[in-house]
N, C-alpha and C. Protein backbone atom coordinates (compact mmCIF):
# COMPACT_ATOMS: atom_id res chain seq x y z
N UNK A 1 -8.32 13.07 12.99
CA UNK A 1 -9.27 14.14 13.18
C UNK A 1 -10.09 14.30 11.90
N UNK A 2 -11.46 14.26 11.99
CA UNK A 2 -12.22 15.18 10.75
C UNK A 2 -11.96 16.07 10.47
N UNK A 3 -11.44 16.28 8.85
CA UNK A 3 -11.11 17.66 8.65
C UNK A 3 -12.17 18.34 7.51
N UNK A 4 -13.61 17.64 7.41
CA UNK A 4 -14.70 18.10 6.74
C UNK A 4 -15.20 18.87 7.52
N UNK A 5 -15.05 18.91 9.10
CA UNK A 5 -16.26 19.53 9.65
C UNK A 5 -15.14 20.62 10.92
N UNK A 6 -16.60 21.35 11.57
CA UNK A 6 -14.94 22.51 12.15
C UNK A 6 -15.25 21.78 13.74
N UNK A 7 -16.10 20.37 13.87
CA UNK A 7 -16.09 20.30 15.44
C UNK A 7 -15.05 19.46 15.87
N UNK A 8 -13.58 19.20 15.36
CA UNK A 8 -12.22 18.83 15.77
C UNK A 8 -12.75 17.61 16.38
N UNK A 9 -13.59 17.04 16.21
CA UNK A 9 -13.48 15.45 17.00
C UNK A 9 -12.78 14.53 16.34
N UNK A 10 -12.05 13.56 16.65
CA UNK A 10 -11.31 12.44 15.59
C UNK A 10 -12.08 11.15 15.10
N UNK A 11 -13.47 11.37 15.92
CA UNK A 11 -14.25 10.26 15.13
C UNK A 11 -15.65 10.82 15.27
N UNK A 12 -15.92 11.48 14.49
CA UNK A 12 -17.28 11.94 14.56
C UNK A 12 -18.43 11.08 13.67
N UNK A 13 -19.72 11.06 14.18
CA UNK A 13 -20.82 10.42 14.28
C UNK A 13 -21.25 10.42 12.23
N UNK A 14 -20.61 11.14 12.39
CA UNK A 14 -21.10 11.30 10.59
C UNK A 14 -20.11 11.11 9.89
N UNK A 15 -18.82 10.73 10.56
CA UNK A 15 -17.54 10.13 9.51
C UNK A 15 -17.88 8.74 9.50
N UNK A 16 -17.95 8.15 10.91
CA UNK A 16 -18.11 6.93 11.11
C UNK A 16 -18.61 6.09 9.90
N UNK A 17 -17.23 4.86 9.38
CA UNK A 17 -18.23 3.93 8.50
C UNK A 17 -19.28 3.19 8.61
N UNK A 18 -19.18 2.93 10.25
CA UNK A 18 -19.79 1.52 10.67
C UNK A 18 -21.60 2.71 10.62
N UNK A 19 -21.55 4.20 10.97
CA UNK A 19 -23.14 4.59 11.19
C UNK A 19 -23.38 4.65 9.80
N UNK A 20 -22.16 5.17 8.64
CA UNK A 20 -22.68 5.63 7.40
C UNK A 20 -23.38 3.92 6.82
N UNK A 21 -22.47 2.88 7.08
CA UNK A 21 -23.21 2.07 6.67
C UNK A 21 -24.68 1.93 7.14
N UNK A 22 -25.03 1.85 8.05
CA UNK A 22 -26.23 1.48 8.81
C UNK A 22 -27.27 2.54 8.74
N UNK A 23 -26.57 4.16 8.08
CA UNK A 23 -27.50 4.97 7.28
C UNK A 23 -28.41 4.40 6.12
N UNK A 24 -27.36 3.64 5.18
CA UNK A 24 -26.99 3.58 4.27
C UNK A 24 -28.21 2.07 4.10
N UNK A 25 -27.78 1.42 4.69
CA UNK A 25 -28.86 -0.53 4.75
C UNK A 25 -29.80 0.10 5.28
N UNK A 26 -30.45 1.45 6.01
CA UNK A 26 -31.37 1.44 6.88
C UNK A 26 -32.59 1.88 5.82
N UNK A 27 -31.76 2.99 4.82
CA UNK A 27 -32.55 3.35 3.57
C UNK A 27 -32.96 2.21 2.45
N UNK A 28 -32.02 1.35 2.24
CA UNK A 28 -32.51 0.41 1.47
C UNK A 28 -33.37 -0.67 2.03
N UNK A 29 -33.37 -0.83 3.14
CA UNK A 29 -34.54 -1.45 4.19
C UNK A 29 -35.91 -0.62 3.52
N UNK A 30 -35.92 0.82 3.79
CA UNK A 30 -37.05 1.50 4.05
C UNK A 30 -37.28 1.12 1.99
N UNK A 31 -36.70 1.38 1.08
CA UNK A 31 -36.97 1.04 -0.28
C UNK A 31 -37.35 -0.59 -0.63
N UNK A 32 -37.10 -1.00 0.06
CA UNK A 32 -37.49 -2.80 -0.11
C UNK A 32 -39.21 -3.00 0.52
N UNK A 33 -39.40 -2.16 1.51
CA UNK A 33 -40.52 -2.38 1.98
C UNK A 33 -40.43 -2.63 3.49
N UNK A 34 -39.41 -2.02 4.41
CA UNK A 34 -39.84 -2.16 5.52
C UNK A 34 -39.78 -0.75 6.52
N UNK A 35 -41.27 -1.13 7.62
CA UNK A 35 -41.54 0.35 7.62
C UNK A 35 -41.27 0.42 9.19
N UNK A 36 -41.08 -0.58 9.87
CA UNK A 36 -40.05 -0.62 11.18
C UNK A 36 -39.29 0.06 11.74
N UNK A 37 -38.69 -0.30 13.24
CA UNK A 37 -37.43 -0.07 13.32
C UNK A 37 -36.47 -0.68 13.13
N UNK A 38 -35.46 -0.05 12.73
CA UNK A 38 -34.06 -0.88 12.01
C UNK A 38 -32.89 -0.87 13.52
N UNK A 39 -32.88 -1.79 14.26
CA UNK A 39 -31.62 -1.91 14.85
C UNK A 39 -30.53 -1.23 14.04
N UNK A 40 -29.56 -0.50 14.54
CA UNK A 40 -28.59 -0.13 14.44
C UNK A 40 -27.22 -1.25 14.17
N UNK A 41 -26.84 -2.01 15.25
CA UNK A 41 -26.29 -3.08 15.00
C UNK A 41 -26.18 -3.57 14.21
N UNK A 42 -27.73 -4.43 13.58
CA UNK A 42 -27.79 -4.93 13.09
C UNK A 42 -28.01 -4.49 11.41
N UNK A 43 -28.11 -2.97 11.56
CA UNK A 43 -27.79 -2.38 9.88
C UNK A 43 -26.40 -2.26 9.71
N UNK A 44 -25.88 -2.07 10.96
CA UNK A 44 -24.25 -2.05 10.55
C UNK A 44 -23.18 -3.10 10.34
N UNK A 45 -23.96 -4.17 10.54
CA UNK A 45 -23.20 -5.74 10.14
C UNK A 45 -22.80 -6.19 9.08
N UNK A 46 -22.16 -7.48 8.98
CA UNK A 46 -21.67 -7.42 7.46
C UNK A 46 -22.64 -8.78 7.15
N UNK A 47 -22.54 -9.60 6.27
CA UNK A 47 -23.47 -10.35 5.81
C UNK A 47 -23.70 -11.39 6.79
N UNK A 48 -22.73 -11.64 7.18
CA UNK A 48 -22.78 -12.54 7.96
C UNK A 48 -23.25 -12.50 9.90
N UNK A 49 -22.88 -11.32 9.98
CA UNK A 49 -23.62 -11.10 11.21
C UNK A 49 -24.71 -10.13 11.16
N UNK A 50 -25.69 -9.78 10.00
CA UNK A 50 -26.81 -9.74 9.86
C UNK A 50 -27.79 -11.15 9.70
N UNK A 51 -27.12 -12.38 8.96
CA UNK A 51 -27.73 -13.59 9.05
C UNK A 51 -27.79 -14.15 10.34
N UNK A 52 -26.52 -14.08 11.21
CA UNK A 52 -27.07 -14.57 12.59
C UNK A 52 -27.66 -13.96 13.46
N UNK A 53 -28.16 -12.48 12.89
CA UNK A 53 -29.17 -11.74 13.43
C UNK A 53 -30.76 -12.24 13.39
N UNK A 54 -30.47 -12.38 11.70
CA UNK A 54 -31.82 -12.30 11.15
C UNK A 54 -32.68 -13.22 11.86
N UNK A 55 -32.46 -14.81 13.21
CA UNK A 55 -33.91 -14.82 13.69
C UNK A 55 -34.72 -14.12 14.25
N UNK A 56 -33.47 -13.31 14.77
CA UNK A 56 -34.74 -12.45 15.75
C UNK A 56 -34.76 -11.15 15.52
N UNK A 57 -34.44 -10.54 13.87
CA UNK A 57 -34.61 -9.13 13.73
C UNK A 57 -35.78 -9.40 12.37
N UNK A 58 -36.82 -8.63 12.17
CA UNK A 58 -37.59 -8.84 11.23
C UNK A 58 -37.67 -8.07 10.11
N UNK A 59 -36.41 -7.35 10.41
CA UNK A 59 -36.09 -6.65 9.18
C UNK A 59 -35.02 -7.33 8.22
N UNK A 60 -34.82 -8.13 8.71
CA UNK A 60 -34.15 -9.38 7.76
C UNK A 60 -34.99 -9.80 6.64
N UNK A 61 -36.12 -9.91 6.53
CA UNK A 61 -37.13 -10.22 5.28
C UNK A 61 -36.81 -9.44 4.32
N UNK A 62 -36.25 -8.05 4.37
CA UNK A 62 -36.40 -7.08 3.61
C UNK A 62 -34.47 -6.65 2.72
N UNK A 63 -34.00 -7.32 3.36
CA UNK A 63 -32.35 -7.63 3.31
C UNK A 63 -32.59 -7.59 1.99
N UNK A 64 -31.47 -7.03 1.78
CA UNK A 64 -30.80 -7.06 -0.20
C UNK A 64 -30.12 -8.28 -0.13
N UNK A 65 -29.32 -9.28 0.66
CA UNK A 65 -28.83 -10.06 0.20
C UNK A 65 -29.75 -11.24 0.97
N UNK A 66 -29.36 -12.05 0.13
CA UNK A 66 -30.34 -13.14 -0.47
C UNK A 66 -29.92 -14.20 0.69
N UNK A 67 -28.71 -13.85 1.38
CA UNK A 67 -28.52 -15.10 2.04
C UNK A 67 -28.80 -14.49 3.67
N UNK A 68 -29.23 -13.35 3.85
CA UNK A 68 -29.87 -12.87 5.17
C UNK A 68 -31.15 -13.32 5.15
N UNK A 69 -32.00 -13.18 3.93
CA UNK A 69 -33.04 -13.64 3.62
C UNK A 69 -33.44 -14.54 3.91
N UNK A 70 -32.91 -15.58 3.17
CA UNK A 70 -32.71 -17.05 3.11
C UNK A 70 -32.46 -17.46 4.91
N UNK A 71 -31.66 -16.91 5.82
CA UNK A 71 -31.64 -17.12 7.13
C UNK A 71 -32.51 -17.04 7.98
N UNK A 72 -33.34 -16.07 7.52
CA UNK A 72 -34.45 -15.23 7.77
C UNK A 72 -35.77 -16.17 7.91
N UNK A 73 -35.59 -16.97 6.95
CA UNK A 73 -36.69 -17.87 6.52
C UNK A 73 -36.72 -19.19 7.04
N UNK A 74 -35.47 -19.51 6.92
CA UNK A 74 -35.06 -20.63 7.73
C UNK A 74 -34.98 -21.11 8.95
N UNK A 75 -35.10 -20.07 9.57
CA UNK A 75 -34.91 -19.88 11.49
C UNK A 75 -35.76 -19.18 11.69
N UNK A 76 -36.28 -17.89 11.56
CA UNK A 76 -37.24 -16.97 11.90
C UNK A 76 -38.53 -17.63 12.52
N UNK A 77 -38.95 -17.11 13.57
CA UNK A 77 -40.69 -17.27 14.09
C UNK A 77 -41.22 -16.18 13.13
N UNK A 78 -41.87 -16.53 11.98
CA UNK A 78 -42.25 -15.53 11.03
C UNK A 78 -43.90 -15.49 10.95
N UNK A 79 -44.48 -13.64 10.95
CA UNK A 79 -45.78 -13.63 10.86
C UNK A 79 -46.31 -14.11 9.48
N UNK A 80 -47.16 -14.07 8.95
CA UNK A 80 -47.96 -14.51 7.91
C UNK A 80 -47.29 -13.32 6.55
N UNK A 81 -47.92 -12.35 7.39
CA UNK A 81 -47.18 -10.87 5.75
C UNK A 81 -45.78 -11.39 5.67
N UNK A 82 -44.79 -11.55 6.25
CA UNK A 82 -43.78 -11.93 6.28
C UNK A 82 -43.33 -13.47 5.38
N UNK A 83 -44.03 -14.30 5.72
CA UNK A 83 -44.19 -15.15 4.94
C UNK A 83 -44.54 -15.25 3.49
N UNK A 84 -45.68 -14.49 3.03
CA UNK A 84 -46.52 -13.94 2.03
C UNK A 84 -44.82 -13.31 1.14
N UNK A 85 -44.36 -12.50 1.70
CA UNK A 85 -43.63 -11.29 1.25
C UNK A 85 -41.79 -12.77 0.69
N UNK A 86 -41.79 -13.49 1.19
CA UNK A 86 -40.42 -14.73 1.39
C UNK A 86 -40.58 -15.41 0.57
N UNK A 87 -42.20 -16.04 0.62
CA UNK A 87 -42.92 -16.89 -0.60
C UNK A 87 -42.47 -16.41 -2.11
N UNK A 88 -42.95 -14.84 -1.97
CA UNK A 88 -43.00 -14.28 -3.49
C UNK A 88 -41.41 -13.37 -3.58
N UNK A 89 -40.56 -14.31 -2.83
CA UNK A 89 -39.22 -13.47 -3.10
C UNK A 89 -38.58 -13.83 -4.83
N UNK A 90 -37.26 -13.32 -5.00
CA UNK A 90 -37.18 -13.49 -6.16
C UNK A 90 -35.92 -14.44 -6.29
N UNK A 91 -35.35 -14.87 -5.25
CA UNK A 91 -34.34 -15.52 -5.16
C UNK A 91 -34.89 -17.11 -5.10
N UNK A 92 -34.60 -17.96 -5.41
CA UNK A 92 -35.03 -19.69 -5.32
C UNK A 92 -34.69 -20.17 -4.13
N UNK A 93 -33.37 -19.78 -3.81
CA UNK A 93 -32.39 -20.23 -2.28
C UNK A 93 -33.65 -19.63 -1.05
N UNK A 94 -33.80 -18.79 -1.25
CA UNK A 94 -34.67 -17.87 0.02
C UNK A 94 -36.50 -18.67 -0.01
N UNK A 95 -37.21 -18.75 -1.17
CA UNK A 95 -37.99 -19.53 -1.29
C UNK A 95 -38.17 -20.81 -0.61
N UNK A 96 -37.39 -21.51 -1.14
CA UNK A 96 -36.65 -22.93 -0.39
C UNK A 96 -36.31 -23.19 1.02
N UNK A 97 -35.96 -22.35 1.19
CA UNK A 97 -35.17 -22.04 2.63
C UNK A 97 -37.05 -21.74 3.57
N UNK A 98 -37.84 -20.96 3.22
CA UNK A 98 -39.08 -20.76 3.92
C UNK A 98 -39.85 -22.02 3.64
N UNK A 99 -39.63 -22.78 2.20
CA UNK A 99 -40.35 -24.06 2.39
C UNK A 99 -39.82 -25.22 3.22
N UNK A 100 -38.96 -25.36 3.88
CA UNK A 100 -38.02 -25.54 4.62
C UNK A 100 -38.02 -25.55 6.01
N UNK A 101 -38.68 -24.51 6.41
CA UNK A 101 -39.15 -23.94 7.83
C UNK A 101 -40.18 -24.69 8.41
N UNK A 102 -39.57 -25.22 9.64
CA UNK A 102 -40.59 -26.24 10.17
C UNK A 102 -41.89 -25.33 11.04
N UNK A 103 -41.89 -24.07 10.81
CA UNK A 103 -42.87 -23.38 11.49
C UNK A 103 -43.93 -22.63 9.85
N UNK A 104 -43.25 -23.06 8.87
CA UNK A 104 -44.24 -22.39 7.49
C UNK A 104 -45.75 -23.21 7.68
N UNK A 105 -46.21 -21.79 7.24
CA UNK A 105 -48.19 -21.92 7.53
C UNK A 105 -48.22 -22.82 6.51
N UNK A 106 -49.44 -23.30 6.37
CA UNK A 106 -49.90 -23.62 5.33
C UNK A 106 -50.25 -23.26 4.15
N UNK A 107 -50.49 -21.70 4.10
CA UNK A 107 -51.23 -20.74 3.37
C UNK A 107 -49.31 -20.88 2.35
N UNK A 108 -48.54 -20.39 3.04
CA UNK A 108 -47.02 -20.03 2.20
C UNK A 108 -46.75 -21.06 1.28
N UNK A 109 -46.78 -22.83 1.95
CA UNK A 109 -46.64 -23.89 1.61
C UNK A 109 -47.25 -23.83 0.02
N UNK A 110 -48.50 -23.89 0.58
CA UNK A 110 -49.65 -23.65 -0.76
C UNK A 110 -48.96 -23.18 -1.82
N UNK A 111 -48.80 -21.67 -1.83
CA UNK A 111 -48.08 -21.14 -2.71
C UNK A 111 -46.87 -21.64 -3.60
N UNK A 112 -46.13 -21.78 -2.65
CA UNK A 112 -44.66 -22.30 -3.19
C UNK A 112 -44.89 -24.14 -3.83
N UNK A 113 -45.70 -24.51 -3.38
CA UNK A 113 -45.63 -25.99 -4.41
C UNK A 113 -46.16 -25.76 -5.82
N UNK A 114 -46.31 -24.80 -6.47
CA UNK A 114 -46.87 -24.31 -7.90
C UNK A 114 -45.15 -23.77 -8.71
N UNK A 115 -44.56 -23.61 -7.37
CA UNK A 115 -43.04 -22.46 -7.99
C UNK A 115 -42.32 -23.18 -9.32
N UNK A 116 -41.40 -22.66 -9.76
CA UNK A 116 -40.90 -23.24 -10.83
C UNK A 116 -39.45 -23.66 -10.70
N UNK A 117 -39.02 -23.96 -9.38
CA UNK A 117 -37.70 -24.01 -9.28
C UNK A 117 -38.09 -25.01 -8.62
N UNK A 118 -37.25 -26.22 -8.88
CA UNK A 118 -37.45 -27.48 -8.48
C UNK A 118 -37.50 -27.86 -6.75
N UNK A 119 -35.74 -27.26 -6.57
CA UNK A 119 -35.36 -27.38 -5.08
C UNK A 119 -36.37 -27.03 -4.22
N UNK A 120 -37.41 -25.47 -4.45
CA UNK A 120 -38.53 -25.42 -3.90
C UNK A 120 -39.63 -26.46 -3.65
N UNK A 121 -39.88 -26.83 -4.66
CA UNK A 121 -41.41 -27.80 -5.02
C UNK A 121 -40.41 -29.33 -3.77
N UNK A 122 -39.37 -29.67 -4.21
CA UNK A 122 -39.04 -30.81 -3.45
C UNK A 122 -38.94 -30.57 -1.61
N UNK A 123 -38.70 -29.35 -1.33
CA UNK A 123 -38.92 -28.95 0.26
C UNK A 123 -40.49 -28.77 0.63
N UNK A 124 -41.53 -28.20 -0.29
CA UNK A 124 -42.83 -28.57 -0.20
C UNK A 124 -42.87 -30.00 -0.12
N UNK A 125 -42.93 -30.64 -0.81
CA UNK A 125 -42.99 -31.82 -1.41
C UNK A 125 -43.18 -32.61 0.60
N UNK A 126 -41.59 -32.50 0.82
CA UNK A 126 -40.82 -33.23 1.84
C UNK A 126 -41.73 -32.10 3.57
N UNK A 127 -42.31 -31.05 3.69
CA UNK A 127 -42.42 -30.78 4.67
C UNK A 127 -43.72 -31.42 5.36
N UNK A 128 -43.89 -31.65 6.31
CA UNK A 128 -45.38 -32.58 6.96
C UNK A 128 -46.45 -31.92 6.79
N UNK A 129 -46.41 -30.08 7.14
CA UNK A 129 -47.66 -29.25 7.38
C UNK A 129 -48.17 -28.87 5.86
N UNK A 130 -47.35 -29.01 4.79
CA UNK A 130 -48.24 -29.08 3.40
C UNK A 130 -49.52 -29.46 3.03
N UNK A 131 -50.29 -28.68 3.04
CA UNK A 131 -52.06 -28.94 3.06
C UNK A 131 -52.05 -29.92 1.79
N UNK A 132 -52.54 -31.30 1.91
CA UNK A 132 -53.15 -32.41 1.40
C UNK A 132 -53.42 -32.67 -0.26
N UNK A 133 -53.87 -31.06 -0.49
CA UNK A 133 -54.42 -30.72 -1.94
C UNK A 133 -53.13 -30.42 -2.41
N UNK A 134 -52.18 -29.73 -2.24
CA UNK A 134 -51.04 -29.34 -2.99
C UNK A 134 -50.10 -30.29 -2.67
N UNK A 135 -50.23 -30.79 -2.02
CA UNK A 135 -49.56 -32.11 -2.25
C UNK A 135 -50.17 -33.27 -3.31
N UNK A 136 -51.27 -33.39 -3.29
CA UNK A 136 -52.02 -34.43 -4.80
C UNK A 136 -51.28 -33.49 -5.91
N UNK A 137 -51.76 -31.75 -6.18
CA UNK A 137 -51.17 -31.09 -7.15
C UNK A 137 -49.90 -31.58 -7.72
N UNK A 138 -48.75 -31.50 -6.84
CA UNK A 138 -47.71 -32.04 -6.82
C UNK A 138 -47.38 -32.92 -7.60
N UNK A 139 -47.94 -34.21 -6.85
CA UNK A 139 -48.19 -35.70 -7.73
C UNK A 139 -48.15 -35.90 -8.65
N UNK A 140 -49.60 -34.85 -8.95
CA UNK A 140 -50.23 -34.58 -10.55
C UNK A 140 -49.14 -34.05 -11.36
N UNK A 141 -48.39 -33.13 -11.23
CA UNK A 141 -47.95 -31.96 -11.87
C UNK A 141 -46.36 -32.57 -12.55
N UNK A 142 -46.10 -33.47 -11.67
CA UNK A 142 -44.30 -34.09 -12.28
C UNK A 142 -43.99 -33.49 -13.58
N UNK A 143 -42.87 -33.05 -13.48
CA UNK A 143 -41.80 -32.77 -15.04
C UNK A 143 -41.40 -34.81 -15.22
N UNK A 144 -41.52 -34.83 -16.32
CA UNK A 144 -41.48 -36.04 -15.96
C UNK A 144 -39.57 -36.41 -16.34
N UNK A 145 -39.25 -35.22 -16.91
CA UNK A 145 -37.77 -35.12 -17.01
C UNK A 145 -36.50 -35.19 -15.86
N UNK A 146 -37.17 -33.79 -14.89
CA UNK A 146 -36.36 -33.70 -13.47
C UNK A 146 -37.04 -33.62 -12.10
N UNK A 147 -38.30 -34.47 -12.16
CA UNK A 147 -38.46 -34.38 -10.88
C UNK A 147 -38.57 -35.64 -10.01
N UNK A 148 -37.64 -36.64 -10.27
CA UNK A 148 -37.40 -37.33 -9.25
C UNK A 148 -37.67 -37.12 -7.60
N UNK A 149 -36.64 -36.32 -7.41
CA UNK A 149 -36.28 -35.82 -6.18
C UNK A 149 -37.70 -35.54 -5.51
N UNK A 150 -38.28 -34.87 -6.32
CA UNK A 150 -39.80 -34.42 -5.72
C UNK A 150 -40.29 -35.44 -5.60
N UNK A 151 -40.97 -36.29 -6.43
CA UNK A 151 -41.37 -37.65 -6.65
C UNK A 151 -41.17 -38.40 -5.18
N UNK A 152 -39.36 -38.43 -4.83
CA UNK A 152 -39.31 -39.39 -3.84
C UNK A 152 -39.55 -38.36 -2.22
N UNK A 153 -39.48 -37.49 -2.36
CA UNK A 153 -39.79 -36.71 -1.33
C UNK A 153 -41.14 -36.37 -0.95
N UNK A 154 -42.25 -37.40 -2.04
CA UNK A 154 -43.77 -37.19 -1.97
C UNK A 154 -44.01 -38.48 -0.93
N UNK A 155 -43.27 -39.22 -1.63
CA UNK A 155 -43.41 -40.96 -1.05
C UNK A 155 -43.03 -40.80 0.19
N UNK A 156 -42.29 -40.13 0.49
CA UNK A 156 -41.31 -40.37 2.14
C UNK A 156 -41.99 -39.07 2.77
N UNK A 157 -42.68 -38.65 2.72
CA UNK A 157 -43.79 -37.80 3.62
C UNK A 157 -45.57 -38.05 4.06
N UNK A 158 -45.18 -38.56 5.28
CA UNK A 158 -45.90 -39.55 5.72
C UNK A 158 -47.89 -38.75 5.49
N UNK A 159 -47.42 -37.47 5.02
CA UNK A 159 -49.21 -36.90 4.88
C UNK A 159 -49.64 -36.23 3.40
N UNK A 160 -48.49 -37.05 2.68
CA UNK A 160 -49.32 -37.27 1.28
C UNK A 160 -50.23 -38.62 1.30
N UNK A 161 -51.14 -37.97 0.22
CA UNK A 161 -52.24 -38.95 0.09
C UNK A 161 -52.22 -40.09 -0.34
N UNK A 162 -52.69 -41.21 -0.26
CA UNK A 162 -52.71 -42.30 -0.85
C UNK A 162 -52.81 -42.12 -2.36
N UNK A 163 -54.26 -41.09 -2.62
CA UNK A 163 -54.41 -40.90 -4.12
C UNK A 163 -53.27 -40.12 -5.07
N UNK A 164 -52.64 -39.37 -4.25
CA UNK A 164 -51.30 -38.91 -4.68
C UNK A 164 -50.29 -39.84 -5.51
N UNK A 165 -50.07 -40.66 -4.34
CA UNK A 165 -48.69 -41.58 -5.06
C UNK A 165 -49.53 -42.86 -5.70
N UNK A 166 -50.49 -42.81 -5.51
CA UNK A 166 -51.42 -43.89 -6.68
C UNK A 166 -51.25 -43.20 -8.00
N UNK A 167 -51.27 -41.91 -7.96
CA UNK A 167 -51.47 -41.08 -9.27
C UNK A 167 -49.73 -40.88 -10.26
N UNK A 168 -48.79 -41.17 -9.13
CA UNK A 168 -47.78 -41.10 -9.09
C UNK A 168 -47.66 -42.74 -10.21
N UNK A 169 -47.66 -43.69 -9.36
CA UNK A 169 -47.35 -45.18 -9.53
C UNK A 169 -48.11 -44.86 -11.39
N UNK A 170 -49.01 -44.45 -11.58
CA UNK A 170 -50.22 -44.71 -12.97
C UNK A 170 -49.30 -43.87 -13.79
N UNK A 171 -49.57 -42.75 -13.65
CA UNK A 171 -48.90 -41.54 -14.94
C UNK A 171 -47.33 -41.20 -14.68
N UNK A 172 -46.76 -41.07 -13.92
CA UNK A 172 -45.28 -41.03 -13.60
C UNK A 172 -44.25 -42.23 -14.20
N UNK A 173 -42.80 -41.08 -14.43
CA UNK A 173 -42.21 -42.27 -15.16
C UNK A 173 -41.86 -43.53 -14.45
N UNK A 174 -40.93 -44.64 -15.04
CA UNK A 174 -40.20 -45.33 -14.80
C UNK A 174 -39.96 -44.86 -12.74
N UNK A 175 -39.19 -44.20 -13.08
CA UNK A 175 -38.43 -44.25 -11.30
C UNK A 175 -39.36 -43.59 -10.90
N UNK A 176 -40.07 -42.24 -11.31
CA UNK A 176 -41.14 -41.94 -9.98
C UNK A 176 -42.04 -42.94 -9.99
N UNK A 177 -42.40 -44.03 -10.12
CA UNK A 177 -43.51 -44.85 -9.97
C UNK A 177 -42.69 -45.71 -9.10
N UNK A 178 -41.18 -46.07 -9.72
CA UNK A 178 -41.17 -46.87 -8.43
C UNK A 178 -40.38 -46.54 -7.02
N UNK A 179 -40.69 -45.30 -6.80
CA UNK A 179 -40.57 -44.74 -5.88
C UNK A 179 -41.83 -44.41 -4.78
N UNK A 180 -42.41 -44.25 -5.65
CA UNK A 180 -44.25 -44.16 -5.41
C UNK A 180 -44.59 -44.79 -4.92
N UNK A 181 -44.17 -46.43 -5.53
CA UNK A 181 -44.86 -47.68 -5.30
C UNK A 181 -44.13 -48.07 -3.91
N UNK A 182 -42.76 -47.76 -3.74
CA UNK A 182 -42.26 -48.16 -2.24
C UNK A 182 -42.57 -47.47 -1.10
N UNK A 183 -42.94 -46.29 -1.39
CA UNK A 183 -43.84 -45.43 -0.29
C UNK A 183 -45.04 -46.32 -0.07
N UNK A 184 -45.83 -46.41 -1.05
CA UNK A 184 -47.21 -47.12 -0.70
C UNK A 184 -46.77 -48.31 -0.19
N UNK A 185 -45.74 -49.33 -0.37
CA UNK A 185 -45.54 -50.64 0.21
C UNK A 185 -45.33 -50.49 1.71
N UNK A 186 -44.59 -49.08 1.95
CA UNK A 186 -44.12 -48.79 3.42
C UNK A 186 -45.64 -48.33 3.84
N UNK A 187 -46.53 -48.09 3.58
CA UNK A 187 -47.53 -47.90 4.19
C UNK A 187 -48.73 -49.28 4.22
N UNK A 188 -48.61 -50.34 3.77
CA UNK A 188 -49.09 -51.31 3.86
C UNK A 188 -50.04 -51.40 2.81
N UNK A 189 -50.05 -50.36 1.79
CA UNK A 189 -50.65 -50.89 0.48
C UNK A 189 -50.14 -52.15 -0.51
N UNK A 190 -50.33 -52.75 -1.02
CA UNK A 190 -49.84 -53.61 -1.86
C UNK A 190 -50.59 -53.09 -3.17
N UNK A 191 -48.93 -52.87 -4.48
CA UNK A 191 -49.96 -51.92 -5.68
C UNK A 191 -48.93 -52.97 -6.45
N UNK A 192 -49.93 -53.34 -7.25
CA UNK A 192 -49.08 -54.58 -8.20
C UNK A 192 -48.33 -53.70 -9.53
């Protein structure tokens, strides 16, 4: 029985953990930036069954934890603000995870191939709908220390540019060139 309150119920609506939680995520929803409605359910879940929520709740963008987020981004049919808002998250995993998304605009793409966290730039790098120019950027831009991975994930995406991995093969080190150079061979260039 509640013994805070004088209406003798044994589970009342305001003891309840499962509503205080979902009070509780519904406010930090509304402080993150979302001005929605918050499923109930789905504020009262624990991390993990808010992530297998999050395709089809859109208040998942706005999640404190990083790996609802990250789910969010990964699976979600996501509008553009939504995207915009995933792009400029602060987590790398959640970034990644939207560059990742075989439904990301172009406009998000854009963005995130400038990021500074590698794993990002290499899921740009590797996705098909990456607009043309940020993909040359790309090319251009190699760490010439750790970005392999990017490098070969430029070559093996069939709508980077020719001038890309040409630019790749010229100024890129040792292995991104010849990584470069086997992309262009798979495309029927011959680059001596």
């Amino acid at each position: 029985m509640c013994t805070d309150h004088q209406h003798g119920q044994r589970r009342c609506r305001c003891c309840d953990p499962e509503a205080r939680r979902a009070a509780r995520r519904t406010t930090q929803l509304r402080e993150r930036g979302w001005d929605g409605d918050v499923d109930e359910f789905y504020a009262a879940g624990t991390v993990q069954e808010r992530a297998a929520l999050a395709r089809t709740s859109p208040a998942a963008t706005f999640d404190r934890s990083p790996t609802v987020r990250s789910a969010r981004a990964r699976r979600g049919p996501l509008t553009p603000d939504e995207q915009a808002t995933l792009a400029a998250d602060e987590s790398p995993r959640v970034r990644s995870a939207l560059a990742a998304n075989p439904g990301a605009e172009q406009d998000a793409l854009d963005a995130l191939s400038a990021d500074t966290d590698k794993r990002v730039r290499e899921a740009v790098a590797r996705h098909e709908r990456t607009p043309p120019d940020s993909l040359y950027a790309l090319a251009t831009t190699l760490d010439r220390r750790r970005d392999l991975s990017v490098a070969r994930a430029l070559a093996q995406n069939s709508a980077t540019p020719m001038a890309a991995l040409e630019a790749i093969v010229a100024n890129g080190t040792t292995g991104q060139a010849s990584v470069a150079q086997r992309g262009l061979q798979r495309r029927g260039q011959n680059v001596a």
